[in-house]
C-alpha atoms as a PDB file:
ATOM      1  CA  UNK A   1       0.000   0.000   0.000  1.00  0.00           C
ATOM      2  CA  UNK A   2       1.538   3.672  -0.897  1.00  0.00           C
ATOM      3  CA  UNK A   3       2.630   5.688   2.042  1.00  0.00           C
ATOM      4  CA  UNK A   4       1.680   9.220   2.153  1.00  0.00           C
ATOM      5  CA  UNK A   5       4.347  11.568   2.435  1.00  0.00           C
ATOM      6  CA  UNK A   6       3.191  14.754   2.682  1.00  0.00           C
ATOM      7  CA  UNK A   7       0.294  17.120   1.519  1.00  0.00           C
ATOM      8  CA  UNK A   8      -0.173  20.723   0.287  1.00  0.00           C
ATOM      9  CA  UNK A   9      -3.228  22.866  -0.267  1.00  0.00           C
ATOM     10  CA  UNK A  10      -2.833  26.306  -2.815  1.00  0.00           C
ATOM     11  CA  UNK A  11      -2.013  29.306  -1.053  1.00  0.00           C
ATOM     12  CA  UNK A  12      -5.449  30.896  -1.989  1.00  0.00           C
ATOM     13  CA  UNK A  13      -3.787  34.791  -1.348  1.00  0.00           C
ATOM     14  CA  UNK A  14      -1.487  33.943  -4.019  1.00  0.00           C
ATOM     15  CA  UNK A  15      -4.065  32.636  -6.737  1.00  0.00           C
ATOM     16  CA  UNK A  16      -6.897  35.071  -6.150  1.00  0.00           C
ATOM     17  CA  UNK A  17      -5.105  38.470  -6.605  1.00  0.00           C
ATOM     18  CA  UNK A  18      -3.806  37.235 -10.136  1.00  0.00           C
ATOM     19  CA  UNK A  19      -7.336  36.036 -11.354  1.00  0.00           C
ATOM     20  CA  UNK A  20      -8.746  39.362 -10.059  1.00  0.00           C
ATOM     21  CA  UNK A  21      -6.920  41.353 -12.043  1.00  0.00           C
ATOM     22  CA  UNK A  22      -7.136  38.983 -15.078  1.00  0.00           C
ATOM     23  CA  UNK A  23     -10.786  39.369 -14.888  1.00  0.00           C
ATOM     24  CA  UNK A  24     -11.069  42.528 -14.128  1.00  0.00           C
ATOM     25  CA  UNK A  25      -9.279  43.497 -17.370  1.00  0.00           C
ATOM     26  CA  UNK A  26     -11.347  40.835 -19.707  1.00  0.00           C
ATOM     27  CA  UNK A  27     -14.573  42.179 -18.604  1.00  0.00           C
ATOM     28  CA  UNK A  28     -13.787  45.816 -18.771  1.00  0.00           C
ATOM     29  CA  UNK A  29     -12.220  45.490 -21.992  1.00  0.00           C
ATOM     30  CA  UNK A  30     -15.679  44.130 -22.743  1.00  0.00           C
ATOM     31  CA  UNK A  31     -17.014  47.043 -20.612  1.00  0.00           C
ATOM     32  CA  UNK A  32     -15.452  49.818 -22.593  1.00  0.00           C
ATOM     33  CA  UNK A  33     -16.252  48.416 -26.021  1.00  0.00           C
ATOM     34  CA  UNK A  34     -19.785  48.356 -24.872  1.00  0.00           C
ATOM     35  CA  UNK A  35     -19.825  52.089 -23.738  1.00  0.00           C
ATOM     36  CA  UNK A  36     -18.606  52.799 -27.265  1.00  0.00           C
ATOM     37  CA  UNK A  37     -21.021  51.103 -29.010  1.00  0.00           C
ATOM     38  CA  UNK A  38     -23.610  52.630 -26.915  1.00  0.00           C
ATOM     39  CA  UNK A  39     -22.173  55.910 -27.513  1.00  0.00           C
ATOM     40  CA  UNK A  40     -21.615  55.787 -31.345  1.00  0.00           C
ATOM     41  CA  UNK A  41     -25.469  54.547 -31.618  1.00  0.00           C
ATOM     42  CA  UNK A  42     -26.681  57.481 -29.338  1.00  0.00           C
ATOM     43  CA  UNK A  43     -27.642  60.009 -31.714  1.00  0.00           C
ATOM     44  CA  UNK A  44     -30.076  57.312 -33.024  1.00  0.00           C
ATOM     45  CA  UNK A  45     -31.463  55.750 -29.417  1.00  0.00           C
ATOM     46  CA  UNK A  46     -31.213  58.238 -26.611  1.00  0.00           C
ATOM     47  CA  UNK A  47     -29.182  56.601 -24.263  1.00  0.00           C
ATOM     48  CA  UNK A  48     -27.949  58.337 -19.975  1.00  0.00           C
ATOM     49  CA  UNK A  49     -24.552  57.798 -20.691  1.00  0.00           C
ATOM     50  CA  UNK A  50     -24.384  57.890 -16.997  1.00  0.00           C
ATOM     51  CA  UNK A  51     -26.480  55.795 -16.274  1.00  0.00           C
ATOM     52  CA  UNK A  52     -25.215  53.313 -18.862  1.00  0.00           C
ATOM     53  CA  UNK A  53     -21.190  53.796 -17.727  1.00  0.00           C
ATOM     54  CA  UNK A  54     -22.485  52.480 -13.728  1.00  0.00           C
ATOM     55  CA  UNK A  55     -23.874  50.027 -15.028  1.00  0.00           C
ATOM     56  CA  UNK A  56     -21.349  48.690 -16.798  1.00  0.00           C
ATOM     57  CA  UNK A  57     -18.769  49.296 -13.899  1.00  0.00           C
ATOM     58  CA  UNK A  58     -21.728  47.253 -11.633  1.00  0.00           C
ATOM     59  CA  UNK A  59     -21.840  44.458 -14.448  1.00  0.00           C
ATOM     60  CA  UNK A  60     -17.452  44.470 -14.987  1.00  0.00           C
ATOM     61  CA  UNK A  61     -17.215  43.604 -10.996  1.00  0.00           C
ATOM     62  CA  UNK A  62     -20.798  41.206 -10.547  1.00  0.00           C
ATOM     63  CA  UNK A  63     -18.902  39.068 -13.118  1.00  0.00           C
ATOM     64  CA  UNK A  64     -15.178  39.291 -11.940  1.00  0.00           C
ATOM     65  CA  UNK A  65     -16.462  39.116  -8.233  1.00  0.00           C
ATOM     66  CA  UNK A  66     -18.212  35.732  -9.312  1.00  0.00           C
ATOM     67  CA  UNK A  67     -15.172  34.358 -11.011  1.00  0.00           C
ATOM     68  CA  UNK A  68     -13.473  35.228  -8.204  1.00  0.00           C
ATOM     69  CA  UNK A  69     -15.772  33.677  -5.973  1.00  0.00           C
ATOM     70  CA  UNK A  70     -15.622  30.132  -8.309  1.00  0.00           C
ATOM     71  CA  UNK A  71     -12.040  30.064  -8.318  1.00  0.00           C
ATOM     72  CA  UNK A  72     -11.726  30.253  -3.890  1.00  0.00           C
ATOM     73  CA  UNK A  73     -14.640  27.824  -3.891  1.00  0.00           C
ATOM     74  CA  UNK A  74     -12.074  25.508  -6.156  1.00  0.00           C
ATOM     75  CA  UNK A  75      -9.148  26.114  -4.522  1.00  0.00           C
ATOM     76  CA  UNK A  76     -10.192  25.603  -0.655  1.00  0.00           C
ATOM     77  CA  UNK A  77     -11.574  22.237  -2.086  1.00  0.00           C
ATOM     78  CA  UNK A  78      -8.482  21.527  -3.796  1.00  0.00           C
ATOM     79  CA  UNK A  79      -5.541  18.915  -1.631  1.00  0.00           C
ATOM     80  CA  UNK A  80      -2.156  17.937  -3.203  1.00  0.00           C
ATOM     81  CA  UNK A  81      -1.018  14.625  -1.566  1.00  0.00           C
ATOM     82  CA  UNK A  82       2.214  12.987  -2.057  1.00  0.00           C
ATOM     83  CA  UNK A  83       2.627   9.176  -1.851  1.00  0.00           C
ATOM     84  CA  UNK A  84       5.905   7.334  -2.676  1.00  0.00           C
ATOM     85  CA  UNK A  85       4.516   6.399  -5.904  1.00  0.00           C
ATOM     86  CA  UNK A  86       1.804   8.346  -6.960  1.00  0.00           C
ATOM     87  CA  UNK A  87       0.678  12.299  -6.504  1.00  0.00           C
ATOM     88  CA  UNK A  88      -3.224  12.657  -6.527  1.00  0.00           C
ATOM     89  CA  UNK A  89      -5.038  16.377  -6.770  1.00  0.00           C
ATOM     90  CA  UNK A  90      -8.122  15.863  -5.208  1.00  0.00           C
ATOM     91  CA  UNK A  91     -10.829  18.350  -5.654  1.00  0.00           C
ATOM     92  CA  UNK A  92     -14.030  17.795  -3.011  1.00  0.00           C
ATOM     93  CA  UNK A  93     -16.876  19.910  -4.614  1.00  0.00           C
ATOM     94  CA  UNK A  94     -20.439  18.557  -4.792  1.00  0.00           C
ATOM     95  CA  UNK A  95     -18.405  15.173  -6.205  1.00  0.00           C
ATOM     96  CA  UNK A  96     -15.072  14.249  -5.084  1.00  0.00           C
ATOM     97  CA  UNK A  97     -12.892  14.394  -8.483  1.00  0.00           C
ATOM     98  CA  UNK A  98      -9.240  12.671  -8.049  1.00  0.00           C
ATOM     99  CA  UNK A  99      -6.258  13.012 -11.201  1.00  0.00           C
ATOM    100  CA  UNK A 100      -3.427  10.774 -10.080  1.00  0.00           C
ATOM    101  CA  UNK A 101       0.201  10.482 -11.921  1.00  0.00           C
ATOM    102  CA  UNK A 102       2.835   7.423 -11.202  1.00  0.00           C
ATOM    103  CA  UNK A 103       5.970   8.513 -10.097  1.00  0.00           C
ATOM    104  CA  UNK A 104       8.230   7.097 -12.284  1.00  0.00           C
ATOM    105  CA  UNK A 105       6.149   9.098 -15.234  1.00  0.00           C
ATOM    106  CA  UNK A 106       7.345  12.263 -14.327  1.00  0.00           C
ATOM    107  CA  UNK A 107      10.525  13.482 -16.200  1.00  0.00           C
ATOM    108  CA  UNK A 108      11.148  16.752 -15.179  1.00  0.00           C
ATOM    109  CA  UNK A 109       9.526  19.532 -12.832  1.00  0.00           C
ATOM    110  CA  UNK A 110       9.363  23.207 -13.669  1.00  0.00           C
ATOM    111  CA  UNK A 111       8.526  25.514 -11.108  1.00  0.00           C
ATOM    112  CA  UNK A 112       6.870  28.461 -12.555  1.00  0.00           C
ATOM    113  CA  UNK A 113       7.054  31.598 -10.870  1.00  0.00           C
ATOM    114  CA  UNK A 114       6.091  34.937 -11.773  1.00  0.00           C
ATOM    115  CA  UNK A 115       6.342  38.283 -10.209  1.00  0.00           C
ATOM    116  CA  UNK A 116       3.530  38.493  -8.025  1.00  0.00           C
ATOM    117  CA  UNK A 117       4.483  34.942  -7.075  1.00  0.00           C
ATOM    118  CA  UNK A 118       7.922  35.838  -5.845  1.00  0.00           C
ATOM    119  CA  UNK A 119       6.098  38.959  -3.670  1.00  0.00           C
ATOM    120  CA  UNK A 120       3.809  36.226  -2.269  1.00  0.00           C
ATOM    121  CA  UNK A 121       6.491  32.929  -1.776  1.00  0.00           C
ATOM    122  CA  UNK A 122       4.085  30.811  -3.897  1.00  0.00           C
ATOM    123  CA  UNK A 123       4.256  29.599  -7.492  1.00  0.00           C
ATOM    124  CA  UNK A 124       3.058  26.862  -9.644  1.00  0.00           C
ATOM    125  CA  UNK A 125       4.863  23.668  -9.781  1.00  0.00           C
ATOM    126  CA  UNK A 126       4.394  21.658 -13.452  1.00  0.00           C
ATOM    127  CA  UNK A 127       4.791  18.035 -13.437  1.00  0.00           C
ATOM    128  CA  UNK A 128       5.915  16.748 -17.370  1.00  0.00           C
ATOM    129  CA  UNK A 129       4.884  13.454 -18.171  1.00  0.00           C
ATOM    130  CA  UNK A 130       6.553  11.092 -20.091  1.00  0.00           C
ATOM    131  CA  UNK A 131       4.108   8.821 -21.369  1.00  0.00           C
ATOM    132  CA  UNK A 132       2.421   8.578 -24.780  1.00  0.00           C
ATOM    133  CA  UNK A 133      -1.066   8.828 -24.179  1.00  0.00           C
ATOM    134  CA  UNK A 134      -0.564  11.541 -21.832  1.00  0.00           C
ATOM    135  CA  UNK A 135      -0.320  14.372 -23.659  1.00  0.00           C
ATOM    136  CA  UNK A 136      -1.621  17.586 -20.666  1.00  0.00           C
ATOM    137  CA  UNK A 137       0.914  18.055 -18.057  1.00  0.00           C
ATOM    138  CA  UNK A 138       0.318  18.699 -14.423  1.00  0.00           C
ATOM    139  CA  UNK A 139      -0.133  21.132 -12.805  1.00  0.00           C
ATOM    140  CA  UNK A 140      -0.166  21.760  -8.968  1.00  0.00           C
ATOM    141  CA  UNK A 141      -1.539  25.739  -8.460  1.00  0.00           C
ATOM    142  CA  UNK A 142      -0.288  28.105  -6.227  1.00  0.00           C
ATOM    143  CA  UNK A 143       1.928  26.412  -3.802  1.00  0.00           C
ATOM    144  CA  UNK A 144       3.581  28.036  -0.655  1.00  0.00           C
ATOM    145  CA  UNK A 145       6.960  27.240  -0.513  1.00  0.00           C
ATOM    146  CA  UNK A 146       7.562  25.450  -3.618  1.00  0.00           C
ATOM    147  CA  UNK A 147      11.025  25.102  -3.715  1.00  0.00           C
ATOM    148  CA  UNK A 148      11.028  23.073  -1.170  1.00  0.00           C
ATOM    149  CA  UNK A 149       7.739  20.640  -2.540  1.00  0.00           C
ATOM    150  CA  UNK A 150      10.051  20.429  -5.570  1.00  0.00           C
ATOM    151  CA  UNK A 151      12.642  19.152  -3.867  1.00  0.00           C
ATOM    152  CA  UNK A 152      10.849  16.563  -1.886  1.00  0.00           C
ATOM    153  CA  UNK A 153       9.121  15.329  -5.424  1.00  0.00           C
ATOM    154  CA  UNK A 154      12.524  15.189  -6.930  1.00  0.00           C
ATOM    155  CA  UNK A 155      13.460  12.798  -3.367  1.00  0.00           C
ATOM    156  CA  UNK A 156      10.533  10.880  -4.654  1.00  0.00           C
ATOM    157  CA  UNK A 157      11.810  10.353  -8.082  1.00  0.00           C
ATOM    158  CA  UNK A 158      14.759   9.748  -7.210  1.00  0.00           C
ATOM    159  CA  UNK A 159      13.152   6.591  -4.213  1.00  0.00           C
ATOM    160  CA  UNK A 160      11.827   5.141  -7.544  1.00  0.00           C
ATOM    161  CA  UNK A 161      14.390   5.075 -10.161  1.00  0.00           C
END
């Protein structure tokens, strides 16, 4: 039976601010090209401006506040777990969804960090597979000290090679 060696949950700090700003940007691009339209087609259908521009700012945050919203709900049901041969993401939600990979699959792990990760100590860690019907790669998101989870999964590929 595999042993468990250790588990990790994303650092949900990390994730949200990112995803917040990503969606604030798609849906106020989408926010300002609809205030355009609106206002090349006013001199044909009366339109408040004012009225209209609020209501596009309330619309541009509903939307990004409930992508926000899904993507905390995700992550605080999201658990990394380690075992000496296998590393399972398990997501509880209304069902409990499980994605496994064998340790001996993985052939080399990137940590990906960007800027705001490197403020925050978190980054992404990408498992690549080597296997040929296994084309996705993956990915464990926002972890809190990652350098040190990479090491430990490299301690694990090493156990089993």
């Amino acid at each position: 039976m595999p042993e468990l060696q250790f588990t990790r949950k994303p650092y949900l700090f990390d994730a949200i601010t990112p995803v917040l700003g990503h969606y604030l940007l798609r849906f106020g691009v989408g926010g300002v090209v609809s205030y355009l339209l609106f206002w090349l087609i006013r001199p044909f259908y009366p339109v408040n401006m004012s009225a209209l521009f609020w209501w596009l700012v309330g619309i541009v945050l509903f939307f990004s506040v409930l992508a926000i919203k899904a993507r905390i709900i995700t992550l605080s049901a999201t658990r990394y777990m380690f075992y000496d041969t296998h590393i399972v993401r398990e997501v509880r939600l209304v069902s409990v969804r499980k994605t496994s990979m064998p340790v001996k699959q993985i052939i080399k792990v990137t940590n990906h960090s960007s800027f705001w990760n490197r403020l925050t100590g978190a980054s992404d860690i990408v498992l690549h597979v080597a296997h040929p019907e296994r084309t996705e790669d993956f990915v464990l998101s926002s972890i809190k000290n990652a350098d040190d989870v990479e090491h430990k999964i490299y301690a694990l590929i090493k156990k089993k090679h």
